[in-house]
Protein backbone atom coordinates (compact mmCIF):
# COMPACT_ATOMS: atom_id res chain seq x y z
CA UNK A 1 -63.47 111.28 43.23
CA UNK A 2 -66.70 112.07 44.48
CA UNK A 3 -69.92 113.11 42.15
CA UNK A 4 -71.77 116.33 43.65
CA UNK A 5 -75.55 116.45 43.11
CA UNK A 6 -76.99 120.51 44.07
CA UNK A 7 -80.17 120.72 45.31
CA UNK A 8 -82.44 123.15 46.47
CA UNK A 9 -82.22 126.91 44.39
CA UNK A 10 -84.97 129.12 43.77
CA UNK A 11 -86.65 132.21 43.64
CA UNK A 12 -87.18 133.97 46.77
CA UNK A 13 -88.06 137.57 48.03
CA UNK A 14 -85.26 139.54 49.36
CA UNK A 15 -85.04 138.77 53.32
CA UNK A 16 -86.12 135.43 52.97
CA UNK A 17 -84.31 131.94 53.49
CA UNK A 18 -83.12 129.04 51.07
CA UNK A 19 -81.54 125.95 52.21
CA UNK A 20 -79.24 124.39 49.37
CA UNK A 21 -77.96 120.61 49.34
CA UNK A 22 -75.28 118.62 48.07
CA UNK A 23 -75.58 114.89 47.57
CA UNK A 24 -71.75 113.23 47.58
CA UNK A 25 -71.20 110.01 45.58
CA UNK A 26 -67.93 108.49 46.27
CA UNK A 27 -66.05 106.90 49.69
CA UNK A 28 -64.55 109.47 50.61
CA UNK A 29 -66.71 112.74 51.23
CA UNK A 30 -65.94 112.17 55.47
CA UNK A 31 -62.41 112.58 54.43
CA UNK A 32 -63.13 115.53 52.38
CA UNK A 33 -63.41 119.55 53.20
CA UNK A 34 -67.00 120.85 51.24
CA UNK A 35 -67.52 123.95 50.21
CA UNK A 36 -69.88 126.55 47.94
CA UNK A 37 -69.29 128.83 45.83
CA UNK A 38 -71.06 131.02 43.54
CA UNK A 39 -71.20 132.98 40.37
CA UNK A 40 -73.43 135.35 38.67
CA UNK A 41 -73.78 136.39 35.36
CA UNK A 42 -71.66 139.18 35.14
CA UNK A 43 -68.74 138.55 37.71
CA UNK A 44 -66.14 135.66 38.42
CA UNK A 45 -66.72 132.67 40.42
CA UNK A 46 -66.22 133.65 43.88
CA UNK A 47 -65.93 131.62 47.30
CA UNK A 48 -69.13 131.59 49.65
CA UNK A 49 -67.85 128.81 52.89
CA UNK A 50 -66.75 125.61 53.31
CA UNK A 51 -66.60 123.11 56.03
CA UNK A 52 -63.98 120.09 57.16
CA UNK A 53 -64.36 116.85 56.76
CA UNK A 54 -65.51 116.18 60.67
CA UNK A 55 -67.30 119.60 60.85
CA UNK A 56 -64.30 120.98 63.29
CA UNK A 57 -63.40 123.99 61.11
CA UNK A 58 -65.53 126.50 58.67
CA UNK A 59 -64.82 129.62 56.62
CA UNK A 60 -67.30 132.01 55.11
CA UNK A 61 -66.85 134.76 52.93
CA UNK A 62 -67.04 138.27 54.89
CA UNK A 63 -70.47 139.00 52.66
CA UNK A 64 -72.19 135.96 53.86
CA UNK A 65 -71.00 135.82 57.60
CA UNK A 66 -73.94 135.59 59.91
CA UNK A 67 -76.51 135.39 57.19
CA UNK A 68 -75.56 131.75 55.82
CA UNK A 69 -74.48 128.84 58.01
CA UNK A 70 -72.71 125.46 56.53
CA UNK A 71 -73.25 121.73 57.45
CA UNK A 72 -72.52 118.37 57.17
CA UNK A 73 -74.08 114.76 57.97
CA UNK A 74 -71.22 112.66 56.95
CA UNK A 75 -73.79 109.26 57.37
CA UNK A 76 -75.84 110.94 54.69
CA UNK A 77 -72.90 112.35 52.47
CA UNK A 78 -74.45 115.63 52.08
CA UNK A 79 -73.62 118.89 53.13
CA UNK A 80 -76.12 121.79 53.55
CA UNK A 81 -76.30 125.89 52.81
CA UNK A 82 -78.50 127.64 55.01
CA UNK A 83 -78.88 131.18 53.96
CA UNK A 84 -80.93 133.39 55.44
CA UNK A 85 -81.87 137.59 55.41
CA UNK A 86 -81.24 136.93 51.01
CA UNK A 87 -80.31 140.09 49.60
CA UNK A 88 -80.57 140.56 45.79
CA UNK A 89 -76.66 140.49 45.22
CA UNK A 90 -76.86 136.91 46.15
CA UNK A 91 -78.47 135.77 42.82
CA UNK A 92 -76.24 133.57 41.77
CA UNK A 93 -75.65 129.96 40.13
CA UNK A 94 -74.23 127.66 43.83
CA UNK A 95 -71.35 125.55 43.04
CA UNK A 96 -70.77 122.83 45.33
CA UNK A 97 -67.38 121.23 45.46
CA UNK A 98 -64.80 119.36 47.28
CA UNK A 99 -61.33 119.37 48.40
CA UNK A 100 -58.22 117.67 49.90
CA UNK A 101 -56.76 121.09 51.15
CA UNK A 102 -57.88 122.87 54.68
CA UNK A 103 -60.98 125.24 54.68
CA UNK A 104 -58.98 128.39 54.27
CA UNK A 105 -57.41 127.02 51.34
CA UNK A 106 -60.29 126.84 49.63
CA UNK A 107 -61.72 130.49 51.08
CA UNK A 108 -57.96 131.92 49.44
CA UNK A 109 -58.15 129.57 45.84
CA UNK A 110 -58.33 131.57 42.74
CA UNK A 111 -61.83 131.37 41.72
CA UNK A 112 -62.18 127.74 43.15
CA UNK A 113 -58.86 126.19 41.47
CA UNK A 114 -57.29 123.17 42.31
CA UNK A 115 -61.10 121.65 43.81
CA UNK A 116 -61.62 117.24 43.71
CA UNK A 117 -64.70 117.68 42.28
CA UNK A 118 -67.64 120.23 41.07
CA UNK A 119 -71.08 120.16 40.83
CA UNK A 120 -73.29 121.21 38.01
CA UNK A 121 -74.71 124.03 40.12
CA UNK A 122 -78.05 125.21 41.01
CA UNK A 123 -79.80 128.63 40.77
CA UNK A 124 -80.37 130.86 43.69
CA UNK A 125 -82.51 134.80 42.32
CA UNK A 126 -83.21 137.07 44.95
CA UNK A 127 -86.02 139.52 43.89
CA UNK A 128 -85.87 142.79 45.62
């Protein structure tokens, strides 16, 4: 099972850009779809994208779709958030996490269920 280390949260000004890491700890992150999701403080975890294990397939969330991008560097077990044009409804704690099952599975779970592993999260505000 692989150990998830987020990196990268902040404050930033609405418009602006964040790039968010996770570190993977395990053998078998290359073998493993990655994803991000997010809750804030009033609302249910909810799904943000993921990415397959060789970078082939992704699946975003219709709010973040051409604002954020996903990545991966499988020789550096980490896989990257790039958001971009922040908007204050994006303030949220980023979850990353891992799974066996395809991309859209993960885009479709029930508030993330049925994930490898988590990570602790890491803070993203947006001030307007």
């Amino acid at each position: 099972q692989e150990q998830l280390v987020e990196s990268g949260g902040g404050l930033v000004q609405a418009g602006g850009s964040l790039r968010l890491s996770c570190a993977a700890f395990g053998s078998t992150f290359s073998t493993q779809s990655m994803g991000w999701f997010r809750q804030a403080s009033v609302k249910e975890r909810e799904f943000v994208v993921a990415i397959s294990g060789r970078s082939s397939q992704t699946y975003y969330a219709d709010s973040v779709k051409g604002r954020f991008t996903i990545s991966r560097d499988n020789a550096k077990n980490t896989v990257y958030l790039q958001m971009d044009n922040l908007r204050p409804e994006d303030t949220a704690v980023y979850y990353c996490a891992a799974s066996s099952g395809t991309v859209r599975a993960m885009g479709v779970s029930t508030r993330g269920a049925g994930m490898n592993a988590w990570g602790k999260g890491t803070l993203v505000t947006v001030s307007s």
